[in-house]
PDB file of N, CA and C in Angstrom:
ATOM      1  N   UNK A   1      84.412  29.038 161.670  1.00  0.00           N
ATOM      2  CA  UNK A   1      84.738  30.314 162.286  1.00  0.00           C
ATOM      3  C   UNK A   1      85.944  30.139 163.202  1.00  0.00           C
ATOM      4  N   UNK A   2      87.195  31.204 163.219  1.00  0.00           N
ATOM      5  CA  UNK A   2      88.198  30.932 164.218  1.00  0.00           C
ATOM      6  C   UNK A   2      87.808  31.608 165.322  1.00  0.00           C
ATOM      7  N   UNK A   3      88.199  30.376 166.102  1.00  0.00           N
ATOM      8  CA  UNK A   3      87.822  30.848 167.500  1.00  0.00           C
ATOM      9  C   UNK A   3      89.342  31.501 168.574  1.00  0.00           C
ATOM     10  N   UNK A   4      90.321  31.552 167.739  1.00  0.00           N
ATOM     11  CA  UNK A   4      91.620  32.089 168.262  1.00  0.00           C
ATOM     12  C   UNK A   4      91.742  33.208 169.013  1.00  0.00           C
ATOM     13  N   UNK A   5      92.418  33.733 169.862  1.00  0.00           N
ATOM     14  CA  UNK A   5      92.419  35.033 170.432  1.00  0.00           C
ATOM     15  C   UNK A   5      92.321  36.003 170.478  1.00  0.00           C
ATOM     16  N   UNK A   6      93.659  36.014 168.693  1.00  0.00           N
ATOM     17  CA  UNK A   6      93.627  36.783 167.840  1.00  0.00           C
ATOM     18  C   UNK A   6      92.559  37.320 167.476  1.00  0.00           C
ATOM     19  N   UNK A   7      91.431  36.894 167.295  1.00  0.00           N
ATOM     20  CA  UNK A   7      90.139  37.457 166.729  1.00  0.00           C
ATOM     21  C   UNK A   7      89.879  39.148 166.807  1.00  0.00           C
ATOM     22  N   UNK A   8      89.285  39.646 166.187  1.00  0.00           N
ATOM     23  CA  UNK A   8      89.476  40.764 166.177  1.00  0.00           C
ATOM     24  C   UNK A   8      87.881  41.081 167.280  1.00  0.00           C
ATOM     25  N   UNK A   9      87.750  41.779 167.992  1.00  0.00           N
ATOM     26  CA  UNK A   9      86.725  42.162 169.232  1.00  0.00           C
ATOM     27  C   UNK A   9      85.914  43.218 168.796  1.00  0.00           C
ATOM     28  N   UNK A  10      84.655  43.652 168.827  1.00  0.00           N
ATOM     29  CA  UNK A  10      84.331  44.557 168.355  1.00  0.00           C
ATOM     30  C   UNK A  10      82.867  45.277 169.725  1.00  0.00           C
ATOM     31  N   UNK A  11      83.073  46.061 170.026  1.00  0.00           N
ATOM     32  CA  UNK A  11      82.079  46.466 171.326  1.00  0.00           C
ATOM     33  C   UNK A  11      81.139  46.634 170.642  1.00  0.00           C
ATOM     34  N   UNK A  12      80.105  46.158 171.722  1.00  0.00           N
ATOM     35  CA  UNK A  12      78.628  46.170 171.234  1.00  0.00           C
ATOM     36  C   UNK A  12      77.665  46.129 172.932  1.00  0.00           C
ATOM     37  N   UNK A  13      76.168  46.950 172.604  1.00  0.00           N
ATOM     38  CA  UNK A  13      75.769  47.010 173.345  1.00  0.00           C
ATOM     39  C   UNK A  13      74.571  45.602 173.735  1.00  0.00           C
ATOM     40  N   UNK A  14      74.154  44.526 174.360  1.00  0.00           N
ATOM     41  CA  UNK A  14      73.118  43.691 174.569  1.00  0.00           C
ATOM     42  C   UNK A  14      72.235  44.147 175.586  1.00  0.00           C
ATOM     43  N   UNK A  15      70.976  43.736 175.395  1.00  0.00           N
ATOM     44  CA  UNK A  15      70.124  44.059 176.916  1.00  0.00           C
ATOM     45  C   UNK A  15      69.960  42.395 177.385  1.00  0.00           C
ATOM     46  N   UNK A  16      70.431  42.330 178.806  1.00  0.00           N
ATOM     47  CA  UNK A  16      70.183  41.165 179.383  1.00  0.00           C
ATOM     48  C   UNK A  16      69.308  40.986 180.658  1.00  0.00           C
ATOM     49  N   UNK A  17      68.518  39.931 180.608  1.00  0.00           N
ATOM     50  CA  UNK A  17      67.459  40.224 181.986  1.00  0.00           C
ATOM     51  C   UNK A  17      68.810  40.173 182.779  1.00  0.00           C
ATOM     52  N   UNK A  18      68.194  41.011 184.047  1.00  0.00           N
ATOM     53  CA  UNK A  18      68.840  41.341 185.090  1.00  0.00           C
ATOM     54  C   UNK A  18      69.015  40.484 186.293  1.00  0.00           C
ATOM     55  N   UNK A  19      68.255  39.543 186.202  1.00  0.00           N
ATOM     56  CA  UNK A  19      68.505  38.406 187.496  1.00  0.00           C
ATOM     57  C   UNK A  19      69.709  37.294 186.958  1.00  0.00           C
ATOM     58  N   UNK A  20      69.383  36.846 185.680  1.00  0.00           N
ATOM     59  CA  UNK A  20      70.399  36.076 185.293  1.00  0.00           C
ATOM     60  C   UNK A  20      71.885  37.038 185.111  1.00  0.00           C
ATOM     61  N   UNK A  21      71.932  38.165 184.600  1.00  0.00           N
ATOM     62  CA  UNK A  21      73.237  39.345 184.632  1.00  0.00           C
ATOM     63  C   UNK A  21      74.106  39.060 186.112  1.00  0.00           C
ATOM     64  N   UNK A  22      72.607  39.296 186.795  1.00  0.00           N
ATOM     65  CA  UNK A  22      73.819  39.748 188.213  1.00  0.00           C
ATOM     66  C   UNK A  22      74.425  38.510 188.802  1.00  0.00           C
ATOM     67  N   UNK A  23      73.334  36.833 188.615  1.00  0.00           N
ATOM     68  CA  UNK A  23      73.696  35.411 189.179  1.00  0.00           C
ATOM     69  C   UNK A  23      74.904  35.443 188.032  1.00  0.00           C
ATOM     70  N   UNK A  24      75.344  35.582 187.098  1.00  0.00           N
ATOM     71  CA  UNK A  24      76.704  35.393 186.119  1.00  0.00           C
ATOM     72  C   UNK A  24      77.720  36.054 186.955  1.00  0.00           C
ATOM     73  N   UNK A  25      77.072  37.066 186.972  1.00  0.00           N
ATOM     74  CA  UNK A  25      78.157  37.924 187.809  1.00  0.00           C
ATOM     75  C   UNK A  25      78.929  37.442 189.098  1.00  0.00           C
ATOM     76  N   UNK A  26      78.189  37.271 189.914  1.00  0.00           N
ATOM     77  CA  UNK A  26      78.287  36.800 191.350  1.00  0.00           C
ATOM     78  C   UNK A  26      78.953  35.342 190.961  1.00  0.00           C
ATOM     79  N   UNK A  27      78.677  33.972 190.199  1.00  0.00           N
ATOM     80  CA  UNK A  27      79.118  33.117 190.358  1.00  0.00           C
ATOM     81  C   UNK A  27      80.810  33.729 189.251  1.00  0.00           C
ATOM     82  N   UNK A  28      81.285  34.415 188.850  1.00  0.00           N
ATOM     83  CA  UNK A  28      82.254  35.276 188.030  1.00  0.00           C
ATOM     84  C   UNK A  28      82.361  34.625 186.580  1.00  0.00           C
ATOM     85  N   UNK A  29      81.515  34.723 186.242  1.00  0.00           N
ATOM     86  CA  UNK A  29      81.393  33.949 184.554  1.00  0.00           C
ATOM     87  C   UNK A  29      81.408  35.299 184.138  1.00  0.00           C
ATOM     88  N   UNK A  30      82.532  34.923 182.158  1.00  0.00           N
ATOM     89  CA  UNK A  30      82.782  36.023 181.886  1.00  0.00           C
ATOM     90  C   UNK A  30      81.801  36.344 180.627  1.00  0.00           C
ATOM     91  N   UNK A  31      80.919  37.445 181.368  1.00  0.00           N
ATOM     92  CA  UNK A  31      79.457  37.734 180.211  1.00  0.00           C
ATOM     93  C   UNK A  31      80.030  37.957 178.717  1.00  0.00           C
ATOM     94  N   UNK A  32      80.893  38.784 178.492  1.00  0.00           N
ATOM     95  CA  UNK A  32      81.399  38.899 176.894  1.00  0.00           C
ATOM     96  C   UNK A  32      81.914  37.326 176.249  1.00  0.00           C
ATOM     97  N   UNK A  33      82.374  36.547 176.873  1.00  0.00           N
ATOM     98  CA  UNK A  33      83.239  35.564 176.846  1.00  0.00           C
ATOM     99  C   UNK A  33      81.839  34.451 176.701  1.00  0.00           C
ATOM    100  N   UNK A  34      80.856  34.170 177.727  1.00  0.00           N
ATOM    101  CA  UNK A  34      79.550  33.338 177.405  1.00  0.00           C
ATOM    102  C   UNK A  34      79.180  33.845 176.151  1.00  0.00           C
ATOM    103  N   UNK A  35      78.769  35.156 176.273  1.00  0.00           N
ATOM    104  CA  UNK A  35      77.635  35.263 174.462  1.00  0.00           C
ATOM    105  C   UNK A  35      78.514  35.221 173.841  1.00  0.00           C
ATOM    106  N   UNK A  36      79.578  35.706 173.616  1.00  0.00           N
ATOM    107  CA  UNK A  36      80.914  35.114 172.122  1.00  0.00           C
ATOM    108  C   UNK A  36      80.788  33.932 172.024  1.00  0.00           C
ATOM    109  N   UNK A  37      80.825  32.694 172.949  1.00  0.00           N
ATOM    110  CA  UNK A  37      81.098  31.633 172.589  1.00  0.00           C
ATOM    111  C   UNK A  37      79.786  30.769 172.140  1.00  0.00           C
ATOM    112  N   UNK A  38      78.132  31.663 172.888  1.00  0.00           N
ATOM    113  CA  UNK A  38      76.881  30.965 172.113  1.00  0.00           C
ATOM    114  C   UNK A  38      76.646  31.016 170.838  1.00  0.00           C
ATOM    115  N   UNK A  39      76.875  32.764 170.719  1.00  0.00           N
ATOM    116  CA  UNK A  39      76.475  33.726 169.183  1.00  0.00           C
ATOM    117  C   UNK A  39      77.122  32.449 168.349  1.00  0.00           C
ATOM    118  N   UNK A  40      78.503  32.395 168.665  1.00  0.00           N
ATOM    119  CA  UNK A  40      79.517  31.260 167.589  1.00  0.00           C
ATOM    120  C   UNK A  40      78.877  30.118 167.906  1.00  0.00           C
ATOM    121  N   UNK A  41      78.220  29.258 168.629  1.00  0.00           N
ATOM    122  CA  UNK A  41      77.740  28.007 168.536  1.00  0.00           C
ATOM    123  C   UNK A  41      76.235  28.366 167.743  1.00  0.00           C
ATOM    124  N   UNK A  42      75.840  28.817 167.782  1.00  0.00           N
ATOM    125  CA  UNK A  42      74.519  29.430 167.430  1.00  0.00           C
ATOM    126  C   UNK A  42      74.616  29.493 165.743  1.00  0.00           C
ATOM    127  N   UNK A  43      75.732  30.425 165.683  1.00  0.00           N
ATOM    128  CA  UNK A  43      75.909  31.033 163.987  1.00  0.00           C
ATOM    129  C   UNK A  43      76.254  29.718 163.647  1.00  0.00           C
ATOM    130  N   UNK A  44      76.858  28.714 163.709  1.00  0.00           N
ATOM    131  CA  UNK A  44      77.265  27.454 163.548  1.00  0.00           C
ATOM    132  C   UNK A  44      76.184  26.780 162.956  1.00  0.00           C
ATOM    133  N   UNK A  45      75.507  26.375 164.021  1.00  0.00           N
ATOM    134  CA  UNK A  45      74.287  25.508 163.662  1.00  0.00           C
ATOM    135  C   UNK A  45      73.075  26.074 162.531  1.00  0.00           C
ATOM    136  N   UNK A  46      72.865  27.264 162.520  1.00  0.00           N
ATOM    137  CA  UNK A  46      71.952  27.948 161.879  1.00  0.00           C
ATOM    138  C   UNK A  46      72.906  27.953 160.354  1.00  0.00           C
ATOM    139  N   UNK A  47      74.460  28.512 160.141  1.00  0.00           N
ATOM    140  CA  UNK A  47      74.625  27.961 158.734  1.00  0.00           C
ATOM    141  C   UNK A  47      74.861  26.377 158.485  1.00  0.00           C
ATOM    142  N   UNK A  48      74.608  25.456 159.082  1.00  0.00           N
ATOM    143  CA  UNK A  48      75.053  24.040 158.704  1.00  0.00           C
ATOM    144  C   UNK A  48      72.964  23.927 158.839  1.00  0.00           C
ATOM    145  N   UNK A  49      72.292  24.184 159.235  1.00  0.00           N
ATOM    146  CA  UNK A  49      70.822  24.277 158.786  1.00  0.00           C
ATOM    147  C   UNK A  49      70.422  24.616 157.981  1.00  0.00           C
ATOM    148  N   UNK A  50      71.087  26.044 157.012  1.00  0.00           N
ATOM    149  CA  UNK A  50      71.183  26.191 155.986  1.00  0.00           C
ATOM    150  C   UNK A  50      71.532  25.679 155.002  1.00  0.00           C
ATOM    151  N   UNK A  51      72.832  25.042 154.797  1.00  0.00           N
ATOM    152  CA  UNK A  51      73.816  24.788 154.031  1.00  0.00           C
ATOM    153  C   UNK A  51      72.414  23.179 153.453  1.00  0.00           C
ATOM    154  N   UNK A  52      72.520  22.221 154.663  1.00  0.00           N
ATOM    155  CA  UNK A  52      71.129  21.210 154.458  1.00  0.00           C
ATOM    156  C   UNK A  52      70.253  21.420 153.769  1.00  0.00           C
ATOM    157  N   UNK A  53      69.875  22.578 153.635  1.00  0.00           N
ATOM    158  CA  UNK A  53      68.232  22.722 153.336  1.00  0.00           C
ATOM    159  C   UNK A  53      68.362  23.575 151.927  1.00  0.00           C
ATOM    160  N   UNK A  54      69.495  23.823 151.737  1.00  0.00           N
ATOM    161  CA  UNK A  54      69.980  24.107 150.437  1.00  0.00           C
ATOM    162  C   UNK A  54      70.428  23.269 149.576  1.00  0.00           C
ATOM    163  N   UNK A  55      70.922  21.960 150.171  1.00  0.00           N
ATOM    164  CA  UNK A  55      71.554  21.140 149.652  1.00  0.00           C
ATOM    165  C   UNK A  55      70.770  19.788 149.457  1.00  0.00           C
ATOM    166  N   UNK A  56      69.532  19.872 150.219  1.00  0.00           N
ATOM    167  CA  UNK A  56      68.791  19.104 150.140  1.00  0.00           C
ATOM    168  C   UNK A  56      67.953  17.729 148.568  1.00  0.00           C
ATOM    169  N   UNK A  57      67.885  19.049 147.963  1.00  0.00           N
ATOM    170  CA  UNK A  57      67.667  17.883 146.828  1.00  0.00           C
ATOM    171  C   UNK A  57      68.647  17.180 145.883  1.00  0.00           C
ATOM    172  N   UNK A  58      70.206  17.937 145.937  1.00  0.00           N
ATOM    173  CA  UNK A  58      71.456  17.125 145.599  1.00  0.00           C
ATOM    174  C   UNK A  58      71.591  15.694 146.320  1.00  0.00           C
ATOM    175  N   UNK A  59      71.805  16.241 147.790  1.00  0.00           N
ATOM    176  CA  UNK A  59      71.468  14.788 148.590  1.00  0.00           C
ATOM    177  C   UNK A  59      70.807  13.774 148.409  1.00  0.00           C
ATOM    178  N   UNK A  60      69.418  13.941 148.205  1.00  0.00           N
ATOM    179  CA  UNK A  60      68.325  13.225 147.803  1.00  0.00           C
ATOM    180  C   UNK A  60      68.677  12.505 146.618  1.00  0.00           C
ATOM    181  N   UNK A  61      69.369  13.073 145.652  1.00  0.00           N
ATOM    182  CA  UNK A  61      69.174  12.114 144.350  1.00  0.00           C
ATOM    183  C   UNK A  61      70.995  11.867 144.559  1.00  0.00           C
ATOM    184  N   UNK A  62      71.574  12.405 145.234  1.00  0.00           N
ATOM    185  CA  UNK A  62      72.818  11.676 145.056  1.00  0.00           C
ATOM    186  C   UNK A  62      72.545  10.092 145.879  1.00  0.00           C
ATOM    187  N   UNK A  63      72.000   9.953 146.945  1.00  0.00           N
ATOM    188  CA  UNK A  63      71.810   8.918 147.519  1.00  0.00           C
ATOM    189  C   UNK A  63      70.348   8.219 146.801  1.00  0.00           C
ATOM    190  N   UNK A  64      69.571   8.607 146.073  1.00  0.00           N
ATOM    191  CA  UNK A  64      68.977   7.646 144.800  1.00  0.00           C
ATOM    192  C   UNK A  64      69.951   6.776 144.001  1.00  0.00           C
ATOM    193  N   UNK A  65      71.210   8.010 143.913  1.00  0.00           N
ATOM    194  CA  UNK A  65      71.700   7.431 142.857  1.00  0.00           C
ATOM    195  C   UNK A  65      72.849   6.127 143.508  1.00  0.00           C
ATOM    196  N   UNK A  66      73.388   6.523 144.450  1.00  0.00           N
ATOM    197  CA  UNK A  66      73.819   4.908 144.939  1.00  0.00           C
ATOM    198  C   UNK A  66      72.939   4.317 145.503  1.00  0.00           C
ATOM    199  N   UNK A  67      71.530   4.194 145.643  1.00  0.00           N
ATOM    200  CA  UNK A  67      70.907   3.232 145.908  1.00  0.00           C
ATOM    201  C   UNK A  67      70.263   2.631 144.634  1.00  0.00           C
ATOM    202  N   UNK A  68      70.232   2.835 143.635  1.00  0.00           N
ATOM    203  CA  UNK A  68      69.813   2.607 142.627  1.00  0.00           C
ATOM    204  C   UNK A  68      71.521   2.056 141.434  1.00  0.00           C
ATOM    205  N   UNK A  69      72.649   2.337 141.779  1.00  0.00           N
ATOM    206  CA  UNK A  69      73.789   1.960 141.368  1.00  0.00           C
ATOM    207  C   UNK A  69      75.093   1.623 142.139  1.00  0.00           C
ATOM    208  N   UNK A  70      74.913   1.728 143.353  1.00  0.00           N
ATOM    209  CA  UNK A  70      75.828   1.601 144.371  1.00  0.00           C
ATOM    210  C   UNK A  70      76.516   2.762 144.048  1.00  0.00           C
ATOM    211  N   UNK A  71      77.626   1.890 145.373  1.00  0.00           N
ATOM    212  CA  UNK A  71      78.881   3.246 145.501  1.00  0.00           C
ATOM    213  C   UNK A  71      80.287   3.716 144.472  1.00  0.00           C
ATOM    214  N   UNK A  72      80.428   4.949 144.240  1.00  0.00           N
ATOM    215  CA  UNK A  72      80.958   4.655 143.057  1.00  0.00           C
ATOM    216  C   UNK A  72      82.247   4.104 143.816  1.00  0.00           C
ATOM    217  N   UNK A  73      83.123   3.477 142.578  1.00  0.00           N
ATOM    218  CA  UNK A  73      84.249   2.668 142.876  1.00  0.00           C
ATOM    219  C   UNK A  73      83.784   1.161 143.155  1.00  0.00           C
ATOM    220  N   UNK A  74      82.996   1.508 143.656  1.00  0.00           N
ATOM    221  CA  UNK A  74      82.627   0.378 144.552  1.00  0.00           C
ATOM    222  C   UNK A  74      83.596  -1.351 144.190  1.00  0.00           C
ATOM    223  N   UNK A  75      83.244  -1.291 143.202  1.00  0.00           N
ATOM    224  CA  UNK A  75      83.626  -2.689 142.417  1.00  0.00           C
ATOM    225  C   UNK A  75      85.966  -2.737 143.063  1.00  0.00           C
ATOM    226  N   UNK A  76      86.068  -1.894 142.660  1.00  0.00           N
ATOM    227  CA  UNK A  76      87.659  -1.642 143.381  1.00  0.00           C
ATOM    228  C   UNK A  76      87.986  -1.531 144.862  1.00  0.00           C
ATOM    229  N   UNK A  77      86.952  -1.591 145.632  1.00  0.00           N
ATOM    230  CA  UNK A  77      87.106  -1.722 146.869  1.00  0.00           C
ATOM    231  C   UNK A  77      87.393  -3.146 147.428  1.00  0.00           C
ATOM    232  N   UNK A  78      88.281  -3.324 148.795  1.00  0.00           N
ATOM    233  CA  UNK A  78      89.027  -4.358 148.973  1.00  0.00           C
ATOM    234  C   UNK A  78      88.518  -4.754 150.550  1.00  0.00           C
ATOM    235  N   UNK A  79      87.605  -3.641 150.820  1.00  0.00           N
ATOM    236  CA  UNK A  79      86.794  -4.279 152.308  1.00  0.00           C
ATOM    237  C   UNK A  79      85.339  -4.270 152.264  1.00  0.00           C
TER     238      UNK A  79
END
C-alpha cells in the first residue's frame, strides 16, 4: 500500500472512546493521521495472514520437495 501524501483522503465518520480522544488530543497527536497509519499496519498484516494461509499447502510441499531433493540449482552453487 502507498503510503505517499499524494494518497487520495477520503472523510469518514469513527466513534472513539472519549477519554483516550481527548488524552490524544491534549498530548496533540494527529487522530486522522494515528488511525491512517494503524488501519494501514493492520490491513497489512491481515493480507500477509491471508496470503499464508492460502498459500499454505504450496509451501508445505514446496519445502518437502527440497527436503526430499535439495535446493534447486543447488549442485551449481559456489558457496
Amino acid at each position: 500500500m502507498p503510503t505517499d501524501v499524494a494518497t487520495p483522503k477520503k472523510a469518514t465518520n469513527i466513534t472513539l472512546s472519549a477519554d483516550v480522544l481527548n488524552e490524544a488530543k491534549a498530548l496533540g497527536i494527529n487522530i486522522s493521521q494515528a488511525c491512517d497509519q494503524y488501519l494501514r499496519e493492520l490491513v497489512k498484516r491481515e493480507q500477509e495472514r491471508r496470503w499464508l494461509a492460502d498459500n499454505t499447502d504450496f509451501i508445505a510441499a514446496y519445502n518437502a520437495g527440497v527436503e526430499r531433493d535439495g535446493l534447486p540449482l543447488d549442485a551449481w552453487r559456489t558457496f
